[in-house]
C-alpha atoms as a PDB file:
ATOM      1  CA  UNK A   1       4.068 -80.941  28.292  1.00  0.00           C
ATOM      2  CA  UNK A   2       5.358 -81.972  24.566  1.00  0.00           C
ATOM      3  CA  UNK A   3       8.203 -79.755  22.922  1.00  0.00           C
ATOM      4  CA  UNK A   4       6.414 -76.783  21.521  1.00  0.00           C
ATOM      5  CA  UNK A   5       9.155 -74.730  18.786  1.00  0.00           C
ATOM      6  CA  UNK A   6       9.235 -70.912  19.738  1.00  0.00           C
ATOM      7  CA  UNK A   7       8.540 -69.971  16.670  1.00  0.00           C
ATOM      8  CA  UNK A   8       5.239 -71.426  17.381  1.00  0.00           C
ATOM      9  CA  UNK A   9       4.563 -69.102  20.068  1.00  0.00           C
ATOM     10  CA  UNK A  10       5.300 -65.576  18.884  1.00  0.00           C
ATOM     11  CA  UNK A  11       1.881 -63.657  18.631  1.00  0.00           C
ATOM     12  CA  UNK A  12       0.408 -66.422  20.441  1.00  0.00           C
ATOM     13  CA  UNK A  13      -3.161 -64.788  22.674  1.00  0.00           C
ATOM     14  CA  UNK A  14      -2.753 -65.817  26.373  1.00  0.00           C
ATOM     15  CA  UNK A  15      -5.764 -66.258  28.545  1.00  0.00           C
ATOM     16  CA  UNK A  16      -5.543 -66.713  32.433  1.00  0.00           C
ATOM     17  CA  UNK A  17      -7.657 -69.962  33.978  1.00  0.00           C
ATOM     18  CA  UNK A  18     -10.413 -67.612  35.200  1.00  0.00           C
ATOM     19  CA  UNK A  19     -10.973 -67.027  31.601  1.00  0.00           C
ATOM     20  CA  UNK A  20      -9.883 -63.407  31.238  1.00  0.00           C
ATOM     21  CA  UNK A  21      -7.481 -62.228  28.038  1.00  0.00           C
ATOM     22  CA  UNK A  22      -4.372 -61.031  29.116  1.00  0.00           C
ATOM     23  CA  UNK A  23      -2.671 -60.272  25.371  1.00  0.00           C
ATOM     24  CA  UNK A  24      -0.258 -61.971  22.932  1.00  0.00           C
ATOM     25  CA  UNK A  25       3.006 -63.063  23.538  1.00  0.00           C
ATOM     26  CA  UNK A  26       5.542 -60.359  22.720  1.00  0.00           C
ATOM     27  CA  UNK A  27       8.806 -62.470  23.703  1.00  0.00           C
ATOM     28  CA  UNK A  28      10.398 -65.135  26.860  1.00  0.00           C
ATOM     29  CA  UNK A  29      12.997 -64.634  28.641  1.00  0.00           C
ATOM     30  CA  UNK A  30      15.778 -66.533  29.929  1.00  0.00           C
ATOM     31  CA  UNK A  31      18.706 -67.438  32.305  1.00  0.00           C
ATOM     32  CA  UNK A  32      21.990 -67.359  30.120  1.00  0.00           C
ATOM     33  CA  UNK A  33      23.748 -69.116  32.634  1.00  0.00           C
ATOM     34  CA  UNK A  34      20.871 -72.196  33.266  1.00  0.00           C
ATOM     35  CA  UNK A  35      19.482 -71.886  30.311  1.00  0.00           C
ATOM     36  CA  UNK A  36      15.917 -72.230  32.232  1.00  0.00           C
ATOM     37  CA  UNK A  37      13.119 -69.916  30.855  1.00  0.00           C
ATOM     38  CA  UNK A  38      11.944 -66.900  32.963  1.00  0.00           C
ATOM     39  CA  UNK A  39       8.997 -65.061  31.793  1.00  0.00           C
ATOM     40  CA  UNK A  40       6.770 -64.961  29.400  1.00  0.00           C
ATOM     41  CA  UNK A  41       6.493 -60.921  27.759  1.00  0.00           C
ATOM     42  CA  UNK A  42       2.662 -60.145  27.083  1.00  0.00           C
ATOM     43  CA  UNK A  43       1.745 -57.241  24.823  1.00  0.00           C
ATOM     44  CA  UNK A  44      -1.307 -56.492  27.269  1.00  0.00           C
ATOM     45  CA  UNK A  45      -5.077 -56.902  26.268  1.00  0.00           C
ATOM     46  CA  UNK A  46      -6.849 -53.035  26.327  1.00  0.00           C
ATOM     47  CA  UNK A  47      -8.917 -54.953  29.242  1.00  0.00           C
ATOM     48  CA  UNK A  48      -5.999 -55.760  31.004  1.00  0.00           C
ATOM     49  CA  UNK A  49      -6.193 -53.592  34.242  1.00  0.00           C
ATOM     50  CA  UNK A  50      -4.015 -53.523  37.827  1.00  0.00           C
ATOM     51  CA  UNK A  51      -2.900 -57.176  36.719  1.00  0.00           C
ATOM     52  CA  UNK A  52      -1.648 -59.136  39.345  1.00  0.00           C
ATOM     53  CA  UNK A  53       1.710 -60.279  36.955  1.00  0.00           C
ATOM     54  CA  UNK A  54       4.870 -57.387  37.065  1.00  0.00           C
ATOM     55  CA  UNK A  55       5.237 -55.162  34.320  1.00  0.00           C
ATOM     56  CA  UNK A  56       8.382 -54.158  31.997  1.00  0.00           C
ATOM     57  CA  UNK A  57       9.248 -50.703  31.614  1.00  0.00           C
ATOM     58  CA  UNK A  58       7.841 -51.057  28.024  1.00  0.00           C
ATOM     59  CA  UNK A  59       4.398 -51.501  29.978  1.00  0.00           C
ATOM     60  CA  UNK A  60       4.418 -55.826  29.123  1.00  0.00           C
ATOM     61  CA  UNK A  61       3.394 -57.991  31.573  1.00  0.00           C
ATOM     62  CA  UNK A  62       6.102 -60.398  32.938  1.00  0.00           C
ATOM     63  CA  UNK A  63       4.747 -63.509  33.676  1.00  0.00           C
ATOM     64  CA  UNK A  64       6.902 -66.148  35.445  1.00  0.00           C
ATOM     65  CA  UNK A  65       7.057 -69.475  32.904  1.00  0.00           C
ATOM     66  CA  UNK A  66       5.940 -71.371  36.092  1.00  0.00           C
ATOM     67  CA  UNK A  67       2.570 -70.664  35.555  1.00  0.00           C
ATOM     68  CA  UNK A  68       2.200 -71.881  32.267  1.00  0.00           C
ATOM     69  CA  UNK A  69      -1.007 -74.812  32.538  1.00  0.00           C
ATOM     70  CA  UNK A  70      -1.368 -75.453  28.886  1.00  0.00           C
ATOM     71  CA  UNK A  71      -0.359 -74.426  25.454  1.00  0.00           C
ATOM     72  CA  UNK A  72      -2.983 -75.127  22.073  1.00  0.00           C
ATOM     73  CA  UNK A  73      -4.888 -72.454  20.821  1.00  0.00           C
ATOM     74  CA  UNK A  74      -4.232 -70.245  23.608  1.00  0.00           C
ATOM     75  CA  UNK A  75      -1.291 -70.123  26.208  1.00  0.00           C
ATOM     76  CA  UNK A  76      -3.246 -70.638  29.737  1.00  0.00           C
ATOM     77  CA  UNK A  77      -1.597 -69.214  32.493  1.00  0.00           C
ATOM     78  CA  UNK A  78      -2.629 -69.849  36.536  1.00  0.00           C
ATOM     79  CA  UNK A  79      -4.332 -66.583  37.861  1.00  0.00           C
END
């Protein structure tokens, strides 16, 4: 995948592969210590029900950077 700036990403909508609209990305965490990233933060979609992904206790998903497929318009995460 080519270097994408964060900056880029903020507010970005995120779609799963089956096609459904999870929300826009609120934030991504990270490991201080690695420096690896950790999750992605979703503001949820009002469609957005029982999702499979964890939630904060802000109520945004927490989805694991690993299942990032693609970033361009949208971010496209494996569901």
């Amino acid at each position: 995948m080519p270097e994408i700036l964060a900056e880029n990403l903020s507010g970005k909508d995120v779609m799963g592969t089956d096609g459904a609209e999870l929300g826009s990305l609120y934030n991504i965490t990270m490991d201080l210590a690695s420096g690896s990233l950790e999750h992605l933060i979703i503001d949820p979609a009002e469609t957005v029900r029982d999702s499979e992904f964890e939630y904060s206790d802000q109520g945004r998903l927490l989805v694991p950077v690993e299942r990032v497929k693609a970033v361009k318009d949208h971010m496209i995460v494996q569901r």
